[in-house]
PDB file of N, CA and C in Angstrom:
ATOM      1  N   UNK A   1      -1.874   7.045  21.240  1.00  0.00           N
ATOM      2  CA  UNK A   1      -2.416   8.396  21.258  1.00  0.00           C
ATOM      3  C   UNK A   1      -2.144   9.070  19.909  1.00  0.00           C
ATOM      4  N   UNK A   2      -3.160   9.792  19.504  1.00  0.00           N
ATOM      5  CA  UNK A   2      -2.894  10.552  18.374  1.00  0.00           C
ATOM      6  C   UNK A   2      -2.081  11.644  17.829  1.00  0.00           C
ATOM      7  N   UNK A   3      -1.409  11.862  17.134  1.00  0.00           N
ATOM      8  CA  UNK A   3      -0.863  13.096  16.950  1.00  0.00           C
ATOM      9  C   UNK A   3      -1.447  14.310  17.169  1.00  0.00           C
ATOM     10  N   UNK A   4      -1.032  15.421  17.507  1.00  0.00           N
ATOM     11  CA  UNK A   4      -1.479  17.085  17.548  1.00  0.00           C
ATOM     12  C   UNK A   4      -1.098  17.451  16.552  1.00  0.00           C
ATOM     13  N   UNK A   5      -1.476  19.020  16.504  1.00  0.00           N
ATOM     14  CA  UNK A   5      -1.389  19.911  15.692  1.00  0.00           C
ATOM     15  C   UNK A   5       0.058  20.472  16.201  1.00  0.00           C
ATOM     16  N   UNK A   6      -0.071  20.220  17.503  1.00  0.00           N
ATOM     17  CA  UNK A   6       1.305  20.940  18.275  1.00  0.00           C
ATOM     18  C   UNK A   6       2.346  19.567  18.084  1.00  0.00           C
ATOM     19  N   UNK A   7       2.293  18.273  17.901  1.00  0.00           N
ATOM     20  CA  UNK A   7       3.654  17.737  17.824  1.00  0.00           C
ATOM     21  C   UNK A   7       3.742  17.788  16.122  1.00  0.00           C
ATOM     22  N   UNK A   8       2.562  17.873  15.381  1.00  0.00           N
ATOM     23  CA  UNK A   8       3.231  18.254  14.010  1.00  0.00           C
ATOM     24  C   UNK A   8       3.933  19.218  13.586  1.00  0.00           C
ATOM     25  N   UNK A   9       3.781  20.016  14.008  1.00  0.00           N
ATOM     26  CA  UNK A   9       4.769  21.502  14.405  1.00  0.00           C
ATOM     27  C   UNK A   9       6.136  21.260  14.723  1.00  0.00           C
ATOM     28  N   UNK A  10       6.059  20.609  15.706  1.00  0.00           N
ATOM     29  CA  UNK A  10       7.589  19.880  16.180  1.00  0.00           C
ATOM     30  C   UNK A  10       8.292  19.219  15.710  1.00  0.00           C
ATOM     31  N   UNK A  11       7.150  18.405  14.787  1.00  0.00           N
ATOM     32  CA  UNK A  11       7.923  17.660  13.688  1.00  0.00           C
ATOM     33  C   UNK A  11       8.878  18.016  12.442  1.00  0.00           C
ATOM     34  N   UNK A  12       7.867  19.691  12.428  1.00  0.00           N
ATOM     35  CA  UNK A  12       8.320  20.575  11.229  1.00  0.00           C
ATOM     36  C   UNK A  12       9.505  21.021  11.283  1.00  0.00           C
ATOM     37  N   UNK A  13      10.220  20.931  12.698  1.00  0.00           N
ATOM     38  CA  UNK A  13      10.651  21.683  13.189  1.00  0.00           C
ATOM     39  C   UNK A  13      10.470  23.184  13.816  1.00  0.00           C
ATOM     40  N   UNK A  14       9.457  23.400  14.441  1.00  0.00           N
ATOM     41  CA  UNK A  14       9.263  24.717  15.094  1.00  0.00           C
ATOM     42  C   UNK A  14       9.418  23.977  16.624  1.00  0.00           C
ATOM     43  N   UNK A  15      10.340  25.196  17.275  1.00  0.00           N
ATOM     44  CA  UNK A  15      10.732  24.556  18.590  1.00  0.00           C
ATOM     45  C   UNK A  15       9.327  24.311  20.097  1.00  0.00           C
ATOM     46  N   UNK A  16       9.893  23.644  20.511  1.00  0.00           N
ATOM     47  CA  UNK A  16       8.591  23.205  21.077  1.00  0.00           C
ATOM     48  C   UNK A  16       7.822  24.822  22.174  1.00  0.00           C
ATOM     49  N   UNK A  17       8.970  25.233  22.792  1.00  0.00           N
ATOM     50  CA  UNK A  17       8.377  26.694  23.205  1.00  0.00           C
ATOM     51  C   UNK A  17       8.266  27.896  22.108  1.00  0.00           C
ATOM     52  N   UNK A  18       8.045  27.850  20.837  1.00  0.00           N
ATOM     53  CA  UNK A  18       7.240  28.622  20.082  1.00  0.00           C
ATOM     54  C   UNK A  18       6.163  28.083  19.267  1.00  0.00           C
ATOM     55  N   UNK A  19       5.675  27.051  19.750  1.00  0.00           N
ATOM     56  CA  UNK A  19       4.326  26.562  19.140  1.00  0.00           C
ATOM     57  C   UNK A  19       3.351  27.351  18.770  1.00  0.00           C
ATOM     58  N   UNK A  20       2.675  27.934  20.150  1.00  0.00           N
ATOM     59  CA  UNK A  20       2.355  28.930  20.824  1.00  0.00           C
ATOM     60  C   UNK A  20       1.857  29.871  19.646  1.00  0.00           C
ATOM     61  N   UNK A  21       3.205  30.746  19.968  1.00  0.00           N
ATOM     62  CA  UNK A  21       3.443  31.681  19.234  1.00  0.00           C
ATOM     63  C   UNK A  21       3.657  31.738  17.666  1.00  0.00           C
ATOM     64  N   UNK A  22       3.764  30.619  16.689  1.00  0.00           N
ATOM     65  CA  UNK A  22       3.772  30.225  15.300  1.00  0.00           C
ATOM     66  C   UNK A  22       2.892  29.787  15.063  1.00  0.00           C
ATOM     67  N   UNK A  23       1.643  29.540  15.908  1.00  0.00           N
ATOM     68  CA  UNK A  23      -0.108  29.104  15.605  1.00  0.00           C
ATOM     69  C   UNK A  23      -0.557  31.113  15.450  1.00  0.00           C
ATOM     70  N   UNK A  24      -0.106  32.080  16.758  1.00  0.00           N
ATOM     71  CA  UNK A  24      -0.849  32.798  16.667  1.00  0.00           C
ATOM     72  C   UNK A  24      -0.326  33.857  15.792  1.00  0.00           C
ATOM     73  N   UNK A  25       1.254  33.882  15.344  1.00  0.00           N
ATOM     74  CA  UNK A  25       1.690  34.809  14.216  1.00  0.00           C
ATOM     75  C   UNK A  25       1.199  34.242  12.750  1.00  0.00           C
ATOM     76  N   UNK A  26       0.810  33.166  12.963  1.00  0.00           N
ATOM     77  CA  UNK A  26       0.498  32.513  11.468  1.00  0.00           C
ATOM     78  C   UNK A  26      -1.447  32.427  11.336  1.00  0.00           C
ATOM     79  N   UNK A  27      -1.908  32.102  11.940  1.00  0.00           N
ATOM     80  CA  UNK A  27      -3.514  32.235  12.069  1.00  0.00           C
ATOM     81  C   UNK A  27      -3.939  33.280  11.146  1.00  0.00           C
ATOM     82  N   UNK A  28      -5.251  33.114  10.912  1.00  0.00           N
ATOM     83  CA  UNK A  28      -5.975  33.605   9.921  1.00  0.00           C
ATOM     84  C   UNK A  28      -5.649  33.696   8.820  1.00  0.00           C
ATOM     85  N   UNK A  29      -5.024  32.853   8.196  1.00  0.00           N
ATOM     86  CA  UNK A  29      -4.833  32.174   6.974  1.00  0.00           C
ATOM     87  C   UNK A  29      -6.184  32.363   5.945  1.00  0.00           C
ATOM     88  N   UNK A  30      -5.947  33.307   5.231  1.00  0.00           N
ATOM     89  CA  UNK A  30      -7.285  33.756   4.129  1.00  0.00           C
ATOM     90  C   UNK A  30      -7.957  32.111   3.755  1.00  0.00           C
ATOM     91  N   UNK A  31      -9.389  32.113   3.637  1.00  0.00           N
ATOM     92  CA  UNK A  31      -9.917  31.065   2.897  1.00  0.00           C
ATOM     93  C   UNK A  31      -9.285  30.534   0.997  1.00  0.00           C
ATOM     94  N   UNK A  32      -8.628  31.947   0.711  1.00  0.00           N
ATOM     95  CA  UNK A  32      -8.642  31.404  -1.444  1.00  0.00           C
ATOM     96  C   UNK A  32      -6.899  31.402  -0.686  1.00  0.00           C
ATOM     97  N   UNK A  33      -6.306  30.843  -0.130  1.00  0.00           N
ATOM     98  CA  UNK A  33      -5.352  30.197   0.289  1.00  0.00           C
ATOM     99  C   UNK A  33      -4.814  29.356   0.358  1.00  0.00           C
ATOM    100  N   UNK A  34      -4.611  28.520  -0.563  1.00  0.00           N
ATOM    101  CA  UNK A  34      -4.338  26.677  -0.057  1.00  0.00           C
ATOM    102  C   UNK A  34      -3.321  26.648   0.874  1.00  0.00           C
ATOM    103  N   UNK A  35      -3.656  25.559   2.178  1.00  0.00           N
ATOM    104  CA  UNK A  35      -2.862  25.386   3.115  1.00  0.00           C
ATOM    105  C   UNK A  35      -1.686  25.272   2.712  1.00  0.00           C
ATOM    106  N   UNK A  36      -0.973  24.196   1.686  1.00  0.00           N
ATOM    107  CA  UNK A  36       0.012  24.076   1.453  1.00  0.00           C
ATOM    108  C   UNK A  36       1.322  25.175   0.726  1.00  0.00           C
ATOM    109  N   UNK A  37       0.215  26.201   0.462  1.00  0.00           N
ATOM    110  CA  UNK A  37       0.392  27.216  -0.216  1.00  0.00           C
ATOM    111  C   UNK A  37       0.948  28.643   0.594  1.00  0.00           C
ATOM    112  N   UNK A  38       0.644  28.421   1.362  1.00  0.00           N
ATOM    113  CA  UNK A  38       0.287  29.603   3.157  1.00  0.00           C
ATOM    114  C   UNK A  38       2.288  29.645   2.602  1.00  0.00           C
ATOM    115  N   UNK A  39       3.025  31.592   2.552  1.00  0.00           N
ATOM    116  CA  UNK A  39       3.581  32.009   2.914  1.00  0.00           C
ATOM    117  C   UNK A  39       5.072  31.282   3.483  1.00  0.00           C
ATOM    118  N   UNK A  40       4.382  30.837   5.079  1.00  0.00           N
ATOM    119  CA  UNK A  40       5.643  31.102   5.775  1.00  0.00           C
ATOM    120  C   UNK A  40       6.294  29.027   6.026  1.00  0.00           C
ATOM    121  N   UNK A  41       5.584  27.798   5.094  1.00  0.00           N
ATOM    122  CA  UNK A  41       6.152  27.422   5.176  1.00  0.00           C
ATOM    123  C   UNK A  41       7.942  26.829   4.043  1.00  0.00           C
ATOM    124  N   UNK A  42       8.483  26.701   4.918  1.00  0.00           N
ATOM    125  CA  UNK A  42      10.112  26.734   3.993  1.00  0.00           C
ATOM    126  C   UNK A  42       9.398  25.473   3.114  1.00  0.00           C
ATOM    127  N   UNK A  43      10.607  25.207   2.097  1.00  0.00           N
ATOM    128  CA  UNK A  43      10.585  24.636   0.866  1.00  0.00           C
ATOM    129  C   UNK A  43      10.115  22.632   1.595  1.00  0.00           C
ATOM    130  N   UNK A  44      11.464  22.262   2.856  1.00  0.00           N
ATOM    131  CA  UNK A  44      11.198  21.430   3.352  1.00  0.00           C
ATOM    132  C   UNK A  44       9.693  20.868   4.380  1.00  0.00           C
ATOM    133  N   UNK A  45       9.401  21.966   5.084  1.00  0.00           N
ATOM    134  CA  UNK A  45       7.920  21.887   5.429  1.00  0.00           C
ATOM    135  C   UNK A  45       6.869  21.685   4.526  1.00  0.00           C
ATOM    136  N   UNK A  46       7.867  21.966   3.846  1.00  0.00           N
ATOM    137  CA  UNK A  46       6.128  21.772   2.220  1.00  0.00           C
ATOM    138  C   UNK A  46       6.262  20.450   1.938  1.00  0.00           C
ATOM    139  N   UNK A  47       7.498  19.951   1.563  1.00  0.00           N
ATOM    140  CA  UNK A  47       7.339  18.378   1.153  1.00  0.00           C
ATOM    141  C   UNK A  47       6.917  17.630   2.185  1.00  0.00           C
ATOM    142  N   UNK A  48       7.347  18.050   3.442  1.00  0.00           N
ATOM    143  CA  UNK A  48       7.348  16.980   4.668  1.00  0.00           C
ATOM    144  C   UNK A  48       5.272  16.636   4.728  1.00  0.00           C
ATOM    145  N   UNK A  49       5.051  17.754   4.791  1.00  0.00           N
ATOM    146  CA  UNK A  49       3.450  17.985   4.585  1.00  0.00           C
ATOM    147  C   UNK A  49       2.863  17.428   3.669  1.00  0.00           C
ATOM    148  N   UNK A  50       3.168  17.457   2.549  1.00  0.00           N
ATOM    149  CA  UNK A  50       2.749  16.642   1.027  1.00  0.00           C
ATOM    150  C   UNK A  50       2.921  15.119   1.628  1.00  0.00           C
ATOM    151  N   UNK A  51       4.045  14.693   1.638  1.00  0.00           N
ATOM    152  CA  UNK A  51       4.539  13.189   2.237  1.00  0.00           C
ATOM    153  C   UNK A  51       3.566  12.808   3.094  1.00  0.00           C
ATOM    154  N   UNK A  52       3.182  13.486   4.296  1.00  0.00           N
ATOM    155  CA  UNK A  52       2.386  12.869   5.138  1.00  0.00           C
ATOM    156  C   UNK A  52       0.636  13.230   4.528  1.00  0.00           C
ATOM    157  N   UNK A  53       0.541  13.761   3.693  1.00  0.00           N
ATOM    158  CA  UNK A  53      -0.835  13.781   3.366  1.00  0.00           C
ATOM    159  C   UNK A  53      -1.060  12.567   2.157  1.00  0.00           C
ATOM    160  N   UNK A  54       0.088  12.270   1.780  1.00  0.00           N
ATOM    161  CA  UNK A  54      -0.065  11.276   0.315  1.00  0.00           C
ATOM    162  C   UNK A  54      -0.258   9.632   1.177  1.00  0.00           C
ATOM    163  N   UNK A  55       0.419   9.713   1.957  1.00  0.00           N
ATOM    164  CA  UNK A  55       0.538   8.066   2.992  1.00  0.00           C
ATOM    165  C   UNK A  55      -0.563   8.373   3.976  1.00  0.00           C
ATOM    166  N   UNK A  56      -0.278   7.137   4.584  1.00  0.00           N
ATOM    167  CA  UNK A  56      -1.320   6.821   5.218  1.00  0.00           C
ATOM    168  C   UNK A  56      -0.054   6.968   6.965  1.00  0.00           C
ATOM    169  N   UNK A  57       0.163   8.200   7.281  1.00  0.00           N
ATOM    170  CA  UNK A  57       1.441   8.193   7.662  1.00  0.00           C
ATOM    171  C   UNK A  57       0.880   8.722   9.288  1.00  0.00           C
ATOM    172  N   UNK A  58      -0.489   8.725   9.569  1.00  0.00           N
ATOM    173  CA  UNK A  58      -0.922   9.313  11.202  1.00  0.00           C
ATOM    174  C   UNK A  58      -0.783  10.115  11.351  1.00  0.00           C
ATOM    175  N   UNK A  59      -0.705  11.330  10.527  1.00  0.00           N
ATOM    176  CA  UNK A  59      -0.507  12.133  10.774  1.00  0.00           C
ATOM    177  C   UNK A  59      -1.854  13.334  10.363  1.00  0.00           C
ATOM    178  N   UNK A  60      -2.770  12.760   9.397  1.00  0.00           N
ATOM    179  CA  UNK A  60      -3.625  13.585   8.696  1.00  0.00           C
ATOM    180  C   UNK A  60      -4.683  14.475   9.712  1.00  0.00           C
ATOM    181  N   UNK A  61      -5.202  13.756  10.883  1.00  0.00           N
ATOM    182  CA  UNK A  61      -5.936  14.225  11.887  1.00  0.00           C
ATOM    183  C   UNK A  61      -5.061  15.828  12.343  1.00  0.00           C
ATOM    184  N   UNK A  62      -3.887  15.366  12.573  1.00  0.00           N
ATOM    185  CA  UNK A  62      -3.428  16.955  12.973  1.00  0.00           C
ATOM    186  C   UNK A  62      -2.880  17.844  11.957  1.00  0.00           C
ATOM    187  N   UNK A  63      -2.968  17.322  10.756  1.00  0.00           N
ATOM    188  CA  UNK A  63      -2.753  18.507   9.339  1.00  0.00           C
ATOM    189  C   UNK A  63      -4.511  18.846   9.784  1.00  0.00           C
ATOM    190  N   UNK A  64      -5.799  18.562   9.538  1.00  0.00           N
ATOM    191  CA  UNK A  64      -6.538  18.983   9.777  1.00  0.00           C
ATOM    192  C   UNK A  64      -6.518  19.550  10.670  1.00  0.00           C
ATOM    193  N   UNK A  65      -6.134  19.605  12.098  1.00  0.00           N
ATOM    194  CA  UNK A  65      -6.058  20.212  13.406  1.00  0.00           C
ATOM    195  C   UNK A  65      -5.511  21.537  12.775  1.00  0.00           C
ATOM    196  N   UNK A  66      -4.293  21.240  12.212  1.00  0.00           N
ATOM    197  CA  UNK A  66      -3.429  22.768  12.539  1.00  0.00           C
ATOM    198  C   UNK A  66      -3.959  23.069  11.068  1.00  0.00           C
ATOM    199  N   UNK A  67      -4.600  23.344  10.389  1.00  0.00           N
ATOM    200  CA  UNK A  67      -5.170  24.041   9.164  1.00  0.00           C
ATOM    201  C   UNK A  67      -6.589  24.401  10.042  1.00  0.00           C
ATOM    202  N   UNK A  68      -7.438  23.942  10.423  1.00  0.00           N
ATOM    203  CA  UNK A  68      -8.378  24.624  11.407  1.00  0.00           C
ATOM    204  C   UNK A  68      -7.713  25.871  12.421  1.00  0.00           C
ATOM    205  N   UNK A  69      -6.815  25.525  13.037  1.00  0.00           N
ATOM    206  CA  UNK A  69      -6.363  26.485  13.511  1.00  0.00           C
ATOM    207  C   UNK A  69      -5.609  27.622  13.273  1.00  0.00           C
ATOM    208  N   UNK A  70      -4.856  27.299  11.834  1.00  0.00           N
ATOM    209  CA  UNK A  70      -4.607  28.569  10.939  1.00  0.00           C
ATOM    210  C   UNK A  70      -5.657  29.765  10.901  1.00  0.00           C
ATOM    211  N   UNK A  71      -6.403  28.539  10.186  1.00  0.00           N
ATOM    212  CA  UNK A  71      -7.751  29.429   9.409  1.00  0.00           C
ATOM    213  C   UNK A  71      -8.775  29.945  10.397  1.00  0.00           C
ATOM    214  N   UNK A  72      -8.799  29.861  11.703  1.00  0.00           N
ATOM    215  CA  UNK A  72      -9.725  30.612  12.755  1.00  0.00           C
ATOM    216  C   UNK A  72      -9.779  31.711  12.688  1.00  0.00           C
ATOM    217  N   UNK A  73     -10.950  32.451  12.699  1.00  0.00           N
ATOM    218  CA  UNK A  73     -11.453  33.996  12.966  1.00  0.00           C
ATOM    219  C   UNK A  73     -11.641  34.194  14.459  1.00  0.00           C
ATOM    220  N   UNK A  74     -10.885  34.899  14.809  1.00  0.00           N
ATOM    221  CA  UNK A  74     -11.206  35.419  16.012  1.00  0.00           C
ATOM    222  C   UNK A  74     -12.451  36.000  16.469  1.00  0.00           C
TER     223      UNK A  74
END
């Protein structure tokens, strides 16, 4: 089975009962924004993210997932 947007989160460490709630305090992520760029992730979420976008690491489907879901307009 594939990864989520919600176990990459988990991976990041965001606890599994504020998923939720760190998709919808973080959403709408401006378009001249680069994802990797977005604010609220710490220094380690940034590399962990880089790492899995440079390999071929299964994880890329849900960096796309949860960057779609940043960037949603309500």
């Amino acid at each position: 089975m594939a990864a989520t947007a919600w176990d990459l989160l988990i991976e990041l460490g965001v606890r599994r009962d504020s998923v939720h709630a760190f998709i919808t305090r973080h959403s709408l992520l401006r378009d001249d924004v680069r994802f990797l760029d977005a604010h609220f992730w710490t220094r380690w979420q940034r590399t962990l993210l880089i790492e899995y976008m440079e390999e071929d690491s299964g994880w890329q489907e849900a960096i796309d997932e949860l960057e779609t879901l940043l960037r949603k307009k309500a």
